[in-house]
Protein backbone atom coordinates (compact mmCIF):
# COMPACT_ATOMS: atom_id res chain seq x y z
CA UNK A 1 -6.85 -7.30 -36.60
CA UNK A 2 -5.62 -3.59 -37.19
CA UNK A 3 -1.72 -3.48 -36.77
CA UNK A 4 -2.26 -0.56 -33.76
CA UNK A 5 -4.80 -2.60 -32.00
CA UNK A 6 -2.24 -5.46 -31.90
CA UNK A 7 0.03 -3.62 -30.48
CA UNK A 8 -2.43 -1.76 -28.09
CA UNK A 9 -3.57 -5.10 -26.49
CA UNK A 10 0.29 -6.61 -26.42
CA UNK A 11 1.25 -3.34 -24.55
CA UNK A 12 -1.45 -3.78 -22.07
CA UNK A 13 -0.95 -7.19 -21.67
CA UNK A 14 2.88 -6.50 -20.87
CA UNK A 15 2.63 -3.25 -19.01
CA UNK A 16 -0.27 -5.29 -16.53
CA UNK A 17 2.45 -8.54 -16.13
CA UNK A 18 5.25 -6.38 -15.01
CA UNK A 19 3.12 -3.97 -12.70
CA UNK A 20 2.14 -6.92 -11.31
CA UNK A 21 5.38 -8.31 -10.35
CA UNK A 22 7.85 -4.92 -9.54
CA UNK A 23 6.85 -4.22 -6.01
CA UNK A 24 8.49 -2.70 -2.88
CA UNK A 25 10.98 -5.40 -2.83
CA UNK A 26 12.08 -4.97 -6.25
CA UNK A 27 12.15 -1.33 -6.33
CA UNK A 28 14.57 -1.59 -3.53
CA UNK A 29 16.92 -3.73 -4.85
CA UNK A 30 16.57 -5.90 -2.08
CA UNK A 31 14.81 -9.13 -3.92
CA UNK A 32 17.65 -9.31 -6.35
CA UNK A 33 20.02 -8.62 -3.64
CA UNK A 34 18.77 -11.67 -1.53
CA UNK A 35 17.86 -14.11 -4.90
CA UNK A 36 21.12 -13.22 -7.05
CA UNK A 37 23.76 -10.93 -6.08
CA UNK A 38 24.21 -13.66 -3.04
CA UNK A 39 25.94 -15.44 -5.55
CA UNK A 40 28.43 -12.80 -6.87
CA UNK A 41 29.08 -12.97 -10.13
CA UNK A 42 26.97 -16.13 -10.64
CA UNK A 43 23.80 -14.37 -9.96
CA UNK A 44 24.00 -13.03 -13.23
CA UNK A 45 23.63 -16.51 -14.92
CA UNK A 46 20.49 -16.29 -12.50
CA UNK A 47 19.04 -13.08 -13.91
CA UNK A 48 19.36 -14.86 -17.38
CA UNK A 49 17.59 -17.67 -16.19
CA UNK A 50 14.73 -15.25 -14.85
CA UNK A 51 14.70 -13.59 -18.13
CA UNK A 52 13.95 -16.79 -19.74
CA UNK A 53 11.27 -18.17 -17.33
CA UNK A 54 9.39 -14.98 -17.10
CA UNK A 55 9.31 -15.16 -20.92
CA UNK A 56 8.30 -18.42 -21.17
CA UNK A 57 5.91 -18.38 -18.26
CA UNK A 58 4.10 -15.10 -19.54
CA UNK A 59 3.74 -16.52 -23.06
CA UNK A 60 2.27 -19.88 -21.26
CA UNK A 61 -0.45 -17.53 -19.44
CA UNK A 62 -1.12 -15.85 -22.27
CA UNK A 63 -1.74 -19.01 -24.37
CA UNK A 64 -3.87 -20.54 -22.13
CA UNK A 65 -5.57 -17.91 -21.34
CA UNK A 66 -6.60 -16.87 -24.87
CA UNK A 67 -7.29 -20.39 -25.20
CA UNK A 68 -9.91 -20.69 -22.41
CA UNK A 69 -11.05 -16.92 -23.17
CA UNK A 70 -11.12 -16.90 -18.97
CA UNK A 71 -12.46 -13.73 -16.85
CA UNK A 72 -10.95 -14.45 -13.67
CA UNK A 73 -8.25 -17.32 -12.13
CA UNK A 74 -10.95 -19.55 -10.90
CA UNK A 75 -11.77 -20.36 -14.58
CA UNK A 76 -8.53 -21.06 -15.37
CA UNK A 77 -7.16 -22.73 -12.43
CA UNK A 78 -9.25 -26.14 -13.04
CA UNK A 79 -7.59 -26.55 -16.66
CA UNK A 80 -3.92 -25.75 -15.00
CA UNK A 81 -4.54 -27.85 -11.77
CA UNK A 82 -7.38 -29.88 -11.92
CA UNK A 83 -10.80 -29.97 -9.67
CA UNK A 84 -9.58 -30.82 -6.30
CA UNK A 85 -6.20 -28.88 -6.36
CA UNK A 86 -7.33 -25.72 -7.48
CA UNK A 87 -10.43 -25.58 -5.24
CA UNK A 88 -7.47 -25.61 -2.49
CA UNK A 89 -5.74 -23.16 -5.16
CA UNK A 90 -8.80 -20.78 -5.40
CA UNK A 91 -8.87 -20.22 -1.52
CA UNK A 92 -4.99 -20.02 -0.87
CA UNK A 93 -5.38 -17.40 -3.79
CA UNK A 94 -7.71 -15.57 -2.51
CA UNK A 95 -5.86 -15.54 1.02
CA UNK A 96 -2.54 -14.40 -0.93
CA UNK A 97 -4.23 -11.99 -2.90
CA UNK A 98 -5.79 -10.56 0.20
CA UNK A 99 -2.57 -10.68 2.11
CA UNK A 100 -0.57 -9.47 -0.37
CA UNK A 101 -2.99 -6.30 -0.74
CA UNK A 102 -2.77 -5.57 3.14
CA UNK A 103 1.42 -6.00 3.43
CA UNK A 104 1.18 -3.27 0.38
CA UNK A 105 -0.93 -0.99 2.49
CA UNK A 106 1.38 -1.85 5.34
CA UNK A 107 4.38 -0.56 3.23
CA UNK A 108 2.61 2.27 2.00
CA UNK A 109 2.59 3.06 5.99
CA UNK A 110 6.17 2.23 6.16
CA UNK A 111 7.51 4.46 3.45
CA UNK A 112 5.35 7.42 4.86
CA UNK A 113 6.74 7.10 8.37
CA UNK A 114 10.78 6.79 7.04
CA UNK A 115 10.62 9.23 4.37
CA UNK A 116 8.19 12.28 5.55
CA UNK A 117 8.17 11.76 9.09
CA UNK A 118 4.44 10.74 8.81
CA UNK A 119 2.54 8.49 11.34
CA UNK A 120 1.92 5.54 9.23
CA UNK A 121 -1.88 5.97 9.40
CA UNK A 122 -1.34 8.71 6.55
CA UNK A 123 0.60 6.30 4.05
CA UNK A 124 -1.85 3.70 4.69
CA UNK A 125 -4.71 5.75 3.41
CA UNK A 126 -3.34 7.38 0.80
CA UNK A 127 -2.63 3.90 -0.41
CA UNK A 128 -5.53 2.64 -0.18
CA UNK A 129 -7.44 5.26 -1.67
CA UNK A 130 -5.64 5.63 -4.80
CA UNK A 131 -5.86 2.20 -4.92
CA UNK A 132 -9.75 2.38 -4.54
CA UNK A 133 -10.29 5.09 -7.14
CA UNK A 134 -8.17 3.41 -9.87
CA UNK A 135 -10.86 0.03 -8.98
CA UNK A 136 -13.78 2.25 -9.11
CA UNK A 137 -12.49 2.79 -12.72
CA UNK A 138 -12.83 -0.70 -13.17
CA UNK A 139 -10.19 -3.01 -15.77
CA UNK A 140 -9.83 -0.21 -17.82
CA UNK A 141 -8.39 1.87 -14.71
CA UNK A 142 -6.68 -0.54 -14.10
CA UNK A 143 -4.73 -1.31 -17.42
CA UNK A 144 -4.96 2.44 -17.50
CA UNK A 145 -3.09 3.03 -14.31
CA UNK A 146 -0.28 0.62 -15.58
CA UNK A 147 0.11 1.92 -18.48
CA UNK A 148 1.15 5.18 -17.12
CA UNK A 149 3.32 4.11 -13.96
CA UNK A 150 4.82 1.02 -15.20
CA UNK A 151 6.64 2.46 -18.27
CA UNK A 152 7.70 5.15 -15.36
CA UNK A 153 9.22 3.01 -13.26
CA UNK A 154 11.09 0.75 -15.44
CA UNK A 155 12.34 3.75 -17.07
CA UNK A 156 13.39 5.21 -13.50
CA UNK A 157 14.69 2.09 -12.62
CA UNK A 158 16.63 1.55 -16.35
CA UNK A 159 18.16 5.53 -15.71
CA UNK A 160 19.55 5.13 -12.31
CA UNK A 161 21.51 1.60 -13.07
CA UNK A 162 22.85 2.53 -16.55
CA UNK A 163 23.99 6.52 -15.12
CA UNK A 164 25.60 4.84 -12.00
CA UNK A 165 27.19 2.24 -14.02
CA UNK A 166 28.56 4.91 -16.37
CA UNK A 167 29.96 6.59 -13.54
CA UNK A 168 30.97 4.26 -11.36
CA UNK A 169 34.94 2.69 -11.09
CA UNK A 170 36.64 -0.43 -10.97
CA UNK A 171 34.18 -3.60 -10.73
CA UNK A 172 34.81 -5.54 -7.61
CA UNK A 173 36.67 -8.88 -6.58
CA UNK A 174 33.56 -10.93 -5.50
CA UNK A 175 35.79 -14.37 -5.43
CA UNK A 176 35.17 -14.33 -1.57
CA UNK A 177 31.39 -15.48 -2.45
CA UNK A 178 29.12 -16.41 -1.70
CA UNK A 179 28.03 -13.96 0.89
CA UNK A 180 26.57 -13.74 4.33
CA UNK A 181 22.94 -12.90 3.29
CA UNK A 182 21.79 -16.37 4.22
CA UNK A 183 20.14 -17.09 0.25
CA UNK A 184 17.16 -18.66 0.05
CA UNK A 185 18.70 -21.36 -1.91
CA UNK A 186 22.39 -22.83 -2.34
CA UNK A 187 22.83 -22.69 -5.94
CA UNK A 188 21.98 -19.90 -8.45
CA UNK A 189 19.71 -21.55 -10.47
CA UNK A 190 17.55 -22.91 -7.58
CA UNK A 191 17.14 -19.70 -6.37
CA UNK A 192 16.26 -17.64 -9.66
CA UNK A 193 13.79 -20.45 -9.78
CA UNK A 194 12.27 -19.55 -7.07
CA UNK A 195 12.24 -16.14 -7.50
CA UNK A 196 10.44 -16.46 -10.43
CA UNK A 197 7.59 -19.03 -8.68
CA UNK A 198 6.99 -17.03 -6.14
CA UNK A 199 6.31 -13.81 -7.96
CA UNK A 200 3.93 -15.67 -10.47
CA UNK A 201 0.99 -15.89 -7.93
CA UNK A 202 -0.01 -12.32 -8.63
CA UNK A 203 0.24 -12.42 -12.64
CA UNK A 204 -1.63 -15.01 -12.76
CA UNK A 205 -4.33 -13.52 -11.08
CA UNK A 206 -4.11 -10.08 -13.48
CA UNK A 207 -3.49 -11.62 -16.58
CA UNK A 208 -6.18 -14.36 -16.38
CA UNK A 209 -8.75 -11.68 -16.07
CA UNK A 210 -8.20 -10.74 -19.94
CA UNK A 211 -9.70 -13.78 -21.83
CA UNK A 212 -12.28 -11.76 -22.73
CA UNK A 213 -10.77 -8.20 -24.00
CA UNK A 214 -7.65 -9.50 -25.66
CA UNK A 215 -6.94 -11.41 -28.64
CA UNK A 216 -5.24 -14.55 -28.33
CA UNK A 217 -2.07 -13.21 -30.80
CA UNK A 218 -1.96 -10.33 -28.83
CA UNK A 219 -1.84 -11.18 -25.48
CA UNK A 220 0.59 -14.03 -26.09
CA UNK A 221 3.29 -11.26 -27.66
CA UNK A 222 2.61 -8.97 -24.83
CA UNK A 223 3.29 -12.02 -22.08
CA UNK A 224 6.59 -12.59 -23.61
CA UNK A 225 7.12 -9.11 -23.73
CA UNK A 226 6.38 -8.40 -20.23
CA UNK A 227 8.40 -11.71 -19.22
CA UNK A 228 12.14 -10.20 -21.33
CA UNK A 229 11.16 -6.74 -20.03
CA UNK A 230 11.08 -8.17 -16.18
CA UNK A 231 14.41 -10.51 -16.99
CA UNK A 232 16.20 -7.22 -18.42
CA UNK A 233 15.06 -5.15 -15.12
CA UNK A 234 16.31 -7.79 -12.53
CA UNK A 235 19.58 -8.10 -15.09
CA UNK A 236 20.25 -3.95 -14.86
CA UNK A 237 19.64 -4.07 -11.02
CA UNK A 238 21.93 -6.72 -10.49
CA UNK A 239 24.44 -5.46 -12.73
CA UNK A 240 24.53 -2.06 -10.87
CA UNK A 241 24.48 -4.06 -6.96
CA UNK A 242 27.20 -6.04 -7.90
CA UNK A 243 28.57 -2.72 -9.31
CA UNK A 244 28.30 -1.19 -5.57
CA UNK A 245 29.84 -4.15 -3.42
CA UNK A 246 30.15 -4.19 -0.76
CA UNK A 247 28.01 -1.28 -0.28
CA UNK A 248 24.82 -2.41 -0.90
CA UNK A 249 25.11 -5.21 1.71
CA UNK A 250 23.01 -5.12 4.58
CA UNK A 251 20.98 -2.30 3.19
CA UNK A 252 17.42 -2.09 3.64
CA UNK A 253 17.35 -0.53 0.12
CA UNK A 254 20.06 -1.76 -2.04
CA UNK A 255 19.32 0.49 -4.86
CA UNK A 256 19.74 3.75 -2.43
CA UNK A 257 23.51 3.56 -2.79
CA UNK A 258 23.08 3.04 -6.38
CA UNK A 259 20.75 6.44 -6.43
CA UNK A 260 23.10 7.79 -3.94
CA UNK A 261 25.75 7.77 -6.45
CA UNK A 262 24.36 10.26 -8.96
CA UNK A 263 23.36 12.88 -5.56
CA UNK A 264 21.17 13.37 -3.25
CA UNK A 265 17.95 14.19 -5.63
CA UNK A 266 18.15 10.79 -6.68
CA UNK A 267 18.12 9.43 -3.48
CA UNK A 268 14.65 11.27 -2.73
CA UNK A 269 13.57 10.05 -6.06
CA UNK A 270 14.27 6.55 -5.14
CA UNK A 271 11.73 6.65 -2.45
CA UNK A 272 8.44 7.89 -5.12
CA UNK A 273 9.53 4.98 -6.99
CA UNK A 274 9.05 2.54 -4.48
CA UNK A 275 5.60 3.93 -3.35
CA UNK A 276 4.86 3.87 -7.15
CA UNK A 277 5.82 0.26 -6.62
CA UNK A 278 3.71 -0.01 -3.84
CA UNK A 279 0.83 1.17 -5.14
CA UNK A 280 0.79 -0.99 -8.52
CA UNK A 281 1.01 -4.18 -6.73
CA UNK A 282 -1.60 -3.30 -4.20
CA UNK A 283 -4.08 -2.20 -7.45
CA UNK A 284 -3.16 -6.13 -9.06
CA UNK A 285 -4.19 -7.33 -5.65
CA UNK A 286 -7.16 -5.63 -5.23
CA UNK A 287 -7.99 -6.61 -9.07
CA UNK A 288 -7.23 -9.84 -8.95
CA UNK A 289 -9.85 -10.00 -5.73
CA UNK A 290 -12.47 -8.32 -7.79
CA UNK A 291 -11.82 -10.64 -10.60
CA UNK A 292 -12.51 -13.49 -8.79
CA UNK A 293 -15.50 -12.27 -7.12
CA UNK A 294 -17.29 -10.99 -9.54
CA UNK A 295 -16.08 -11.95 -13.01
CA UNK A 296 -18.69 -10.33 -14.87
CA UNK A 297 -17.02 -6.54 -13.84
CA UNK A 298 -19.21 -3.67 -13.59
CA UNK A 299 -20.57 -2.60 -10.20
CA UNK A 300 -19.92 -5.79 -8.39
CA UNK A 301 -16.20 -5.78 -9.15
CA UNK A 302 -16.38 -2.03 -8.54
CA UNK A 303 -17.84 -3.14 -4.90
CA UNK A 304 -15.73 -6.18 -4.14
CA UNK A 305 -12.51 -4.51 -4.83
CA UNK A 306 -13.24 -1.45 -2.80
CA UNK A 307 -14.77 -3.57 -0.16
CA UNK A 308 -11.21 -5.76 -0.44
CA UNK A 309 -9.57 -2.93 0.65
CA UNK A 310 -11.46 -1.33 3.40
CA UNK A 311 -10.94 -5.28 4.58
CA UNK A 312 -7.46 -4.88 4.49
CA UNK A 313 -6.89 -1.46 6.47
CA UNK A 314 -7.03 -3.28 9.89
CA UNK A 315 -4.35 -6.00 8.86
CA UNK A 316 -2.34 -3.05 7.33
CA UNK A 317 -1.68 -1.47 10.70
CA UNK A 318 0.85 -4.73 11.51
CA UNK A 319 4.26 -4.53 10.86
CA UNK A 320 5.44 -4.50 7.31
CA UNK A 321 8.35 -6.67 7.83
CA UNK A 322 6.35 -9.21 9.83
CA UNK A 323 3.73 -9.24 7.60
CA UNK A 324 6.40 -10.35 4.91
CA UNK A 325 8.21 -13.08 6.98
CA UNK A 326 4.82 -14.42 8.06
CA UNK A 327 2.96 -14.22 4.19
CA UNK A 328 5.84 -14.52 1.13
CA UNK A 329 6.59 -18.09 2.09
CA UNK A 330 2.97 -19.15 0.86
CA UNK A 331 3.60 -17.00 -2.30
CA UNK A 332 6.48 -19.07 -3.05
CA UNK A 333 4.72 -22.68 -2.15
CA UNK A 334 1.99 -21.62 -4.63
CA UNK A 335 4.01 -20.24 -6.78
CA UNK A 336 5.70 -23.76 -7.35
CA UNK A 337 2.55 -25.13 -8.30
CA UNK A 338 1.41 -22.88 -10.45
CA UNK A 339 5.08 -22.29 -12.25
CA UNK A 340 4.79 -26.24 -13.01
CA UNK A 341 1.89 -26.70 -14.38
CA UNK A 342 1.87 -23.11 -16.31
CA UNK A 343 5.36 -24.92 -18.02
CA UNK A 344 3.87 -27.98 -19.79
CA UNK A 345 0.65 -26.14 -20.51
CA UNK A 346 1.43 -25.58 -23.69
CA UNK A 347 2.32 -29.11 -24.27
CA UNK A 348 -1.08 -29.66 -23.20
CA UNK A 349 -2.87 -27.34 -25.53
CA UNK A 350 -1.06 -29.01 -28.48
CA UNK A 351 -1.74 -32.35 -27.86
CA UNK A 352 -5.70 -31.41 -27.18
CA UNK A 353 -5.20 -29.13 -30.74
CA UNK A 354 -4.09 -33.08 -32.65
CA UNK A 355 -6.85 -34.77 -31.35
């Protein structure tokens, strides 16, 4: 294969794994507040651990993916799971994935109404529009849409930590910790594992879609990519939270005393970003929907995506923040799963490659 196609295809792959993890809640700041900074100073052994898993994980997909050349998660899930489980797997997915799409809307509501004074109507639209054209475009909107907003956010994201790091003073006394954010778990590890689990429902749902357009050596490079470029964004937002204590605590959005820090502009900024966030996670959603329902692409996955979302609208109307409480913890359950078996299947495809 042609050295630039390699890296084409290991650029998508990467650029579609990290869309389809940095959402609302990372953009924020307040997912690594909650998983790591919780923990002080020990967090940060957390957002190493993150790094690695996400590495690992993504090159795992990847692998197994190439392996099974799969168009959709409901090829791949019987391989990773098994016939029973991931029939239960292929509806909870679809659920999540459905879900998920409609608490993006919802936040696209949310940021309209608390940063422009909107009604949330407005925000929901929007969202869901742009979300519709870029899956009337079909995978290659998709992967096209990433490749342009992804790169911009991380590199948002990278500019405001490192410039208010630069700028910022002393580094805090955090032996006090850990603090009262009630953490999802009681040690660091636990909880970075978590984090990652629960944020691998989506990927898995992207990525598996590519069996079919990538090659194998490409789209395992660009899953570990994507995996060390995910571990070295949660690493710089945690570095500049714990940077900003006590600040950032109790903050809806962590990372708006961070922007705060460099002026006001910033702080505007801050808010595009987390739409941008927004709106790639809602367009993994809606893909990994069309996926699934119609594997084969072309005017059916144009249909079923668009169709996905127009589903969504009335859900989007509830409250974002219920809508999180009441759907995340079955992203995380799933996640487990799917974070297990995802870790020995490479074991797997070895010992089926001796026999």
């Amino acid at each position: 294969m042609p050295c630039g196609r390699w890296v084409k295809e290991s650029f998508q792959v990467a650029v579609l794994y990290v869309g389809a993890v940095i959402g609302a809640g990372f953009a924020s700041g307040q997912e690594i507040l909650q998983f790591f900074m919780v923990f002080g100073y020990r967090g940060l052994w957390g957002a190493a651990l993150v790094t690695f898993l996400f590495a690992l994980l993504g090159f795992s997909l990847m692998l197994s993916v190439g392996a099974h050349r799969t168009t959709s998660y409901g090829e791949l899930l019987p391989w990773l799971l098994g016939r029973r489980l991931a029939g239960f797997m292929d509806y909870l997915n679809l659920l999540m994935l459905f879900g998920g799409l409609a608490v993006m809307l919802a936040g696209g509501g949310a940021l309209a109404t608390e940063q422009l004074g909107l009604p949330g109507a407005c925000g929901v639209i929007f969202t869901a529009a742009v979300t519709s054209l870029v899956i009337l475009g079909g995978l290659e909107g998709v992967i096209l849409a990433n490749a342009l907003l992804v790169p911009l956010k991380v590199a948002f994201i990278a500019f405001v930590c490192l410039a208010a790091l630069w700028r910022c003073g002393a580094w805090p006394d955090l032996t006090g910790g850990p603090f009262p954010l009630n953490p999802p778990c009681r040690h660091w590890a636990l909880s970075g594992l978590l984090y990652v689990s629960y944020n691998m429902v989506v990927p898995v749902a992207v990525l598996s879609s590519l069996g079919g357009r990538v090659s194998p050596g490409a789209g395992v490079a660009g899953g570990a990519a994507g995996g060390a470029a995910l571990g070295a964004a949660v690493f710089l937002v945690a570095l500049a939270e714990l940077a900003f204590f006590p600040g950032v605590l109790r903050q809806q959005v962590p990372l708006l005393v961070v922007a705060a820090s460099l002026g006001e502009v910033w702080k505007h900024c801050l808010g595009v970003l987390v739409w941008l966030a927004i709106l790639t996670t809602a367009i993994a959603d809606a893909h990994g929907l069309a996926s699934r329902l119609a594997p084969r692409g072309g005017r059916a996955y144009r249909r079923a995506g668009v169709l996905a979302v127009l589903a969504c609208l009335p859900l989007a109307r509830a409250d974002f923040s219920r809508l999180v409480q009441l759907l995340y913890p079955l992203f995380g359950c799933a996640g487990l799963l799917l974070t297990a078996a995802l870790a020995v299947a490479p074991l797997r495809l070895a010992r089926a490659a001796k026999k």
